[in-house]
Protein backbone atom coordinates (compact mmCIF):
# COMPACT_ATOMS: atom_id res chain seq x y z
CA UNK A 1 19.94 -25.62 40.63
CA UNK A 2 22.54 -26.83 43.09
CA UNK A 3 21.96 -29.12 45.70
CA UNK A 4 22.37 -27.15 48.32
CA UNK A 5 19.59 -25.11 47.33
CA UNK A 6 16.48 -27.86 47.20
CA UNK A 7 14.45 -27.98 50.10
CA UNK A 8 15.35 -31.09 51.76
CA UNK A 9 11.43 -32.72 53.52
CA UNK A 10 10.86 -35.22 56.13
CA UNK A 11 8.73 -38.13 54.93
CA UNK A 12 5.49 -36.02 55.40
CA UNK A 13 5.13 -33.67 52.21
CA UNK A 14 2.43 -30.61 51.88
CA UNK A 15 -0.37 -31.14 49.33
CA UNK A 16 -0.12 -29.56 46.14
CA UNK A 17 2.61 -31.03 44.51
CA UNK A 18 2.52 -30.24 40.82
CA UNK A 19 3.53 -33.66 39.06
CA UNK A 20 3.00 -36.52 41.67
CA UNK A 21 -0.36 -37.61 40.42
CA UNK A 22 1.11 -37.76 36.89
CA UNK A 23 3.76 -39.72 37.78
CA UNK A 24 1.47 -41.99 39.80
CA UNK A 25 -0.51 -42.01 36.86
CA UNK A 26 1.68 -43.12 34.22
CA UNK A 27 3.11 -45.64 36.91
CA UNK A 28 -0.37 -47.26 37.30
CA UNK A 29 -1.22 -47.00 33.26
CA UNK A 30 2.33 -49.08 32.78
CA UNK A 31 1.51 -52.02 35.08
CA UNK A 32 -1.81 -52.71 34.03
CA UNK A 33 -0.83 -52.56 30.11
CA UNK A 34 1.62 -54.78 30.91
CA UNK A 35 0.09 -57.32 32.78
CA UNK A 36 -2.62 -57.39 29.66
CA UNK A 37 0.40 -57.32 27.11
CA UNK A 38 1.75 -60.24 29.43
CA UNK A 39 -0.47 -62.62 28.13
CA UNK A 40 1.02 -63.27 25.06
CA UNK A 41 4.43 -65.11 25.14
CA UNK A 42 6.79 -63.91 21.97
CA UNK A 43 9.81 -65.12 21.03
CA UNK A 44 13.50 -63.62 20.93
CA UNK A 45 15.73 -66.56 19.33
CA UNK A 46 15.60 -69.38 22.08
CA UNK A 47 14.61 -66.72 24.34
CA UNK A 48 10.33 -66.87 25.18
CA UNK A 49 9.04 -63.73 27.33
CA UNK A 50 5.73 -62.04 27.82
CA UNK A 51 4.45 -59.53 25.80
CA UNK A 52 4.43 -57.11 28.93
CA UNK A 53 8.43 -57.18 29.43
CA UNK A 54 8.69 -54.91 26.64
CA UNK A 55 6.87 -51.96 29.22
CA UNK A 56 6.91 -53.14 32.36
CA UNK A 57 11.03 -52.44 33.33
CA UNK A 58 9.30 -48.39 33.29
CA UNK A 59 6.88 -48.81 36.32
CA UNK A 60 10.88 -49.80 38.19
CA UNK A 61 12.09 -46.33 36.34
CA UNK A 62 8.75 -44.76 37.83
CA UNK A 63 9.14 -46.45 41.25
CA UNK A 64 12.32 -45.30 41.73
CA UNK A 65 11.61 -41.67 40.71
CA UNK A 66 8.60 -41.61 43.28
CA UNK A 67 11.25 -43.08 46.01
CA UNK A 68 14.03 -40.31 45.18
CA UNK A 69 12.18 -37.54 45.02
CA UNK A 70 9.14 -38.04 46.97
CA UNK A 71 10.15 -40.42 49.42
CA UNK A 72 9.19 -44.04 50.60
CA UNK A 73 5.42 -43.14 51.84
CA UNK A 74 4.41 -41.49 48.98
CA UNK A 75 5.70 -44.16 46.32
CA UNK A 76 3.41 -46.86 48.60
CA UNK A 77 0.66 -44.78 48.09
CA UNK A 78 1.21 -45.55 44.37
CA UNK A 79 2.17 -48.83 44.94
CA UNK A 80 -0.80 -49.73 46.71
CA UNK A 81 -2.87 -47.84 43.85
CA UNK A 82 -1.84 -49.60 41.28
CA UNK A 83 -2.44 -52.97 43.34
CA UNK A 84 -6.40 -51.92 43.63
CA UNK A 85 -6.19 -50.48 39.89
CA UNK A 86 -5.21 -54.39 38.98
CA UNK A 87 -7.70 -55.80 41.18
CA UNK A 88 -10.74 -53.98 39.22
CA UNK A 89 -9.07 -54.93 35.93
CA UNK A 90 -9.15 -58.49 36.91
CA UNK A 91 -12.58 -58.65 38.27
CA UNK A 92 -13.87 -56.73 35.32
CA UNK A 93 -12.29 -59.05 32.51
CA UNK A 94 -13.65 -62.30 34.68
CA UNK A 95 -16.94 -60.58 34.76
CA UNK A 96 -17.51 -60.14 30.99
CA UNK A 97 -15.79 -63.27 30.08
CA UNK A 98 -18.46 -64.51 32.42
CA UNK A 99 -21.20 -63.30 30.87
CA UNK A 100 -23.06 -64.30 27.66
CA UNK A 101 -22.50 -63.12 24.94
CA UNK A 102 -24.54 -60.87 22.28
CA UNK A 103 -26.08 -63.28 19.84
CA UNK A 104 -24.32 -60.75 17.00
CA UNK A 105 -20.57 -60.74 18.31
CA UNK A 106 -18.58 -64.33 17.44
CA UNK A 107 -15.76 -63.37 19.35
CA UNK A 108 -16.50 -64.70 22.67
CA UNK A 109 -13.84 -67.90 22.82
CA UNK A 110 -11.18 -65.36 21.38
CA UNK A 111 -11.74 -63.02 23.98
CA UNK A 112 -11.89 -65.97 27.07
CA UNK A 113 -8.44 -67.09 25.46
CA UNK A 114 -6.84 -63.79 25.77
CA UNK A 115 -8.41 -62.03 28.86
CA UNK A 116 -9.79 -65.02 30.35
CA UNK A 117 -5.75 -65.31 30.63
CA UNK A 118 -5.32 -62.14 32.66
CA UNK A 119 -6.82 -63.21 36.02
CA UNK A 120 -3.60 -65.76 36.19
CA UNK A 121 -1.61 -63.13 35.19
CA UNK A 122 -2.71 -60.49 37.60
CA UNK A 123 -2.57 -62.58 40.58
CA UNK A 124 0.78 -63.23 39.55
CA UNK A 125 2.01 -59.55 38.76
CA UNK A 126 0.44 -58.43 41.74
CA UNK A 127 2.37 -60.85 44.44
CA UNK A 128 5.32 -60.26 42.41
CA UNK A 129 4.94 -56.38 42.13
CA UNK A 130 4.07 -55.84 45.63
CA UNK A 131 7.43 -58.00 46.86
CA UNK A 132 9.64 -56.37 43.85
CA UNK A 133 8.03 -52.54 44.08
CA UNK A 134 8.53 -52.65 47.56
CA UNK A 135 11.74 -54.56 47.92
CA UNK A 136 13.08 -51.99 45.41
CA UNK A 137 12.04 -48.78 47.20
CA UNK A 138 13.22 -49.85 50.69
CA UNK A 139 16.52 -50.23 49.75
CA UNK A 140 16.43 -47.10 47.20
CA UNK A 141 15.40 -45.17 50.17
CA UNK A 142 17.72 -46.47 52.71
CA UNK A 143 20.78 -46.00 50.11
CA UNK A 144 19.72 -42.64 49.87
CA UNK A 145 19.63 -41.77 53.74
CA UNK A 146 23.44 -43.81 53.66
CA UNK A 147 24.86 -42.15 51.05
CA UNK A 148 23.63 -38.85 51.95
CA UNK A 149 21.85 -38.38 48.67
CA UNK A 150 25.12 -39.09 46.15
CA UNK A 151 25.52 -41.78 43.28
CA UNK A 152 22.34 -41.73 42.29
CA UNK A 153 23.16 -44.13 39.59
CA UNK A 154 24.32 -46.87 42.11
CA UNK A 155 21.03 -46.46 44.33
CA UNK A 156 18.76 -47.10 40.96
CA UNK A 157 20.85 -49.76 39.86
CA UNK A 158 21.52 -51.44 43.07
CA UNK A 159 17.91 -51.47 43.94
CA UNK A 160 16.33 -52.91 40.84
CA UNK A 161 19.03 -55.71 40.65
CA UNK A 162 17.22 -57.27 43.78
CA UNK A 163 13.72 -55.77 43.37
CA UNK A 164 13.77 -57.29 39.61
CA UNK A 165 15.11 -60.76 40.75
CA UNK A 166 12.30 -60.77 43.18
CA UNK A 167 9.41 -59.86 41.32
CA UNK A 168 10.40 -62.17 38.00
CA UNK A 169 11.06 -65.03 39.66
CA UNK A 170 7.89 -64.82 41.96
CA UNK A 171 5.99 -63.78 38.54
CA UNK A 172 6.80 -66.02 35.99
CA UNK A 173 6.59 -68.92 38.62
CA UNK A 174 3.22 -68.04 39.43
CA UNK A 175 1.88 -67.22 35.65
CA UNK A 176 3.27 -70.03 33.90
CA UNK A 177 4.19 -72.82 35.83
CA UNK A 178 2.54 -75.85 34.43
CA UNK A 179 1.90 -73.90 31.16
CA UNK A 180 5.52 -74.66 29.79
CA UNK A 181 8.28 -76.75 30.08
CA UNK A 182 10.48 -76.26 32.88
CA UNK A 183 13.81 -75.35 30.67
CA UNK A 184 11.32 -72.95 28.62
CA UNK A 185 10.68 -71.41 32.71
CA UNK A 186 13.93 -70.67 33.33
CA UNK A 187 15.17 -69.26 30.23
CA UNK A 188 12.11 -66.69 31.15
CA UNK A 189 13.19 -66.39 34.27
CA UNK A 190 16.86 -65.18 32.63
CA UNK A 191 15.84 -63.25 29.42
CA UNK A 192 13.31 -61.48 31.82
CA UNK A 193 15.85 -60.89 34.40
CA UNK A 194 18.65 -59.72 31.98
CA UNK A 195 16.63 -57.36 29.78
CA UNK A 196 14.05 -55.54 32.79
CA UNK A 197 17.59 -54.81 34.40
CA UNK A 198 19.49 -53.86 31.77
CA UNK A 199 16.51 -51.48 30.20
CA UNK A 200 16.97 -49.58 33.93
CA UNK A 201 20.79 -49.72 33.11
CA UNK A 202 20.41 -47.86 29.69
CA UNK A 203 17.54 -45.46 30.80
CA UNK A 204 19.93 -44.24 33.69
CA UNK A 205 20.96 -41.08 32.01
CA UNK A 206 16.53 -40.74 31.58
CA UNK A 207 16.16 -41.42 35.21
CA UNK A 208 18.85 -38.70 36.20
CA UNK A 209 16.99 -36.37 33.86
CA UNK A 210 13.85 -36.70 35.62
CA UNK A 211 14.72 -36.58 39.30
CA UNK A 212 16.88 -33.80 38.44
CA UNK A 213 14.00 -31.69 36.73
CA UNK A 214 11.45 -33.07 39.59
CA UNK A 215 13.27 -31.72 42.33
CA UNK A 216 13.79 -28.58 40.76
CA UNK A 217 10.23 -27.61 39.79
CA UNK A 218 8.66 -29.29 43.27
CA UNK A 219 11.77 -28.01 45.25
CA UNK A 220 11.62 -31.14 47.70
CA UNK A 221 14.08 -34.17 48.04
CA UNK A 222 13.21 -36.39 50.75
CA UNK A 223 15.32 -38.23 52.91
CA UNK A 224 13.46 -41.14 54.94
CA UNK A 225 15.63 -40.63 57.96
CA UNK A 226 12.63 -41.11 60.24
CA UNK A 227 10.37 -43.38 58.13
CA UNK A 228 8.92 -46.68 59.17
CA UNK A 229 9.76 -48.76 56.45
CA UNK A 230 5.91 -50.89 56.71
CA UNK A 231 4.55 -51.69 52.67
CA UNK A 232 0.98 -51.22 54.95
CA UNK A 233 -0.84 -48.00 54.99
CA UNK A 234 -1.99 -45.27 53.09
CA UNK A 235 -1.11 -41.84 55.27
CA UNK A 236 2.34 -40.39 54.69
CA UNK A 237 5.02 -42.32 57.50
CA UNK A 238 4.75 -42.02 60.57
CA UNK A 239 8.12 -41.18 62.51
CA UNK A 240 9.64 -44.14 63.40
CA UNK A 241 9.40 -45.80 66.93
């Protein structure tokens, strides 16, 4: 369908739209698997990473799908879910680590090593995510409203190049400083970097695919001309003062 024929929205959609909460879903399912992936560090030649770099360059692919289509104050709606959606899952794993275990299951140091892991982990994906997600959709969003909706491709690119940087540095600081050596740190810091970015370079032609087909079958493409540009809040935007 051309262009000219979508149905261009302000910032506040109608209800009803048919794949949001799937794409919110998967968005949330990807960040918490990761951060539980995460605590395992592998190794890639001189290279160490956590397990969760492998998946968690998709919740970016998500993020900016939610900001294209759906606009700025939707995607922090699902932002902000999968924030609470980590919360539980770190509460929950403290909880049973802290707990004693059944006199007939052995496996109670072996699941404190792993998961007793993930609160560390979590605290860390979550101040990085919420910098990164959001840092990422801003500019998305305000690329979009500049460049009147064309070169996608730059928008998704340009935008994860800084949200990325953001969010790994803040992560990997926060998860594993003091766990390993500093020259180990920041060849994380650059493996994680280089390969989150360049999976969102690869997947571009994926990404197209998707907001393409999205906009088609919701017939909406919102421009955040008159968004306020807060991370705080759940309602659609508010116009902007």
């Amino acid at each position: 369908m051309p262009k000219s024929d979508l149905i261009t929205l302000p910032s506040h959609l109608p209800k009803g739209l048919r794949y949001y909460d799937l794409i919110g879903g998967l968005f949330v399912a990807v960040l918490l698997i990761s951060n539980i992936a995460a605590t395992k560090l592998v190794g890639f030649g001189i290279f160490p990473f956590d397990g969760g770099t492998f998946l968690f360059p998709l919740s970016y692919i998500f993020g900016d799908v939610l900001t294209e289509v759906y606009g700025f104050a939707r995607a922090r709606r699902i932002i902000w879910m999968g924030f609470a959606a980590n919360i539980l899952a770190a509460l929950t794993f403290a909880t049973v680590a802290a707990m004693p275990p059944a006199s007939i299951w052995p496996n109670q140091d072996a699941f404190v090593a792993i998961l007793g892991f993930v609160p560390r982990i979590v605290l860390a994906s979550l101040v990085a995510y919420l910098c990164g997600e959001f840092t990422n959709s801003v500019i998305l969003a305000k690329m979009k409203v500049a460049m009147k909706g064309r070169v996608l491709w730059a928008r998704t690119i340009t935008s994860t190049l800084a949200g990325q940087a953001v969010d790994t540095g803040i992560f990997v600081v926060i998860a594993f400083l003091g766990i390993v050596p500093a020259r180990e740190l920041w060849l994380m810091i650059a493996f994680n970097y280089v390969f989150k970015c360049g999976v969102e370079i690869v997947l571009t032609p994926v990404t197209y695919a998707v907001v393409g087909f999205l906009k088609r079958r919701e017939q909406v493409d919102v421009f955040d001309s008159n968004t306020r540009f807060s991370p705080f809040g759940f309602r659609d935007a508010a116009p902007a003062k």
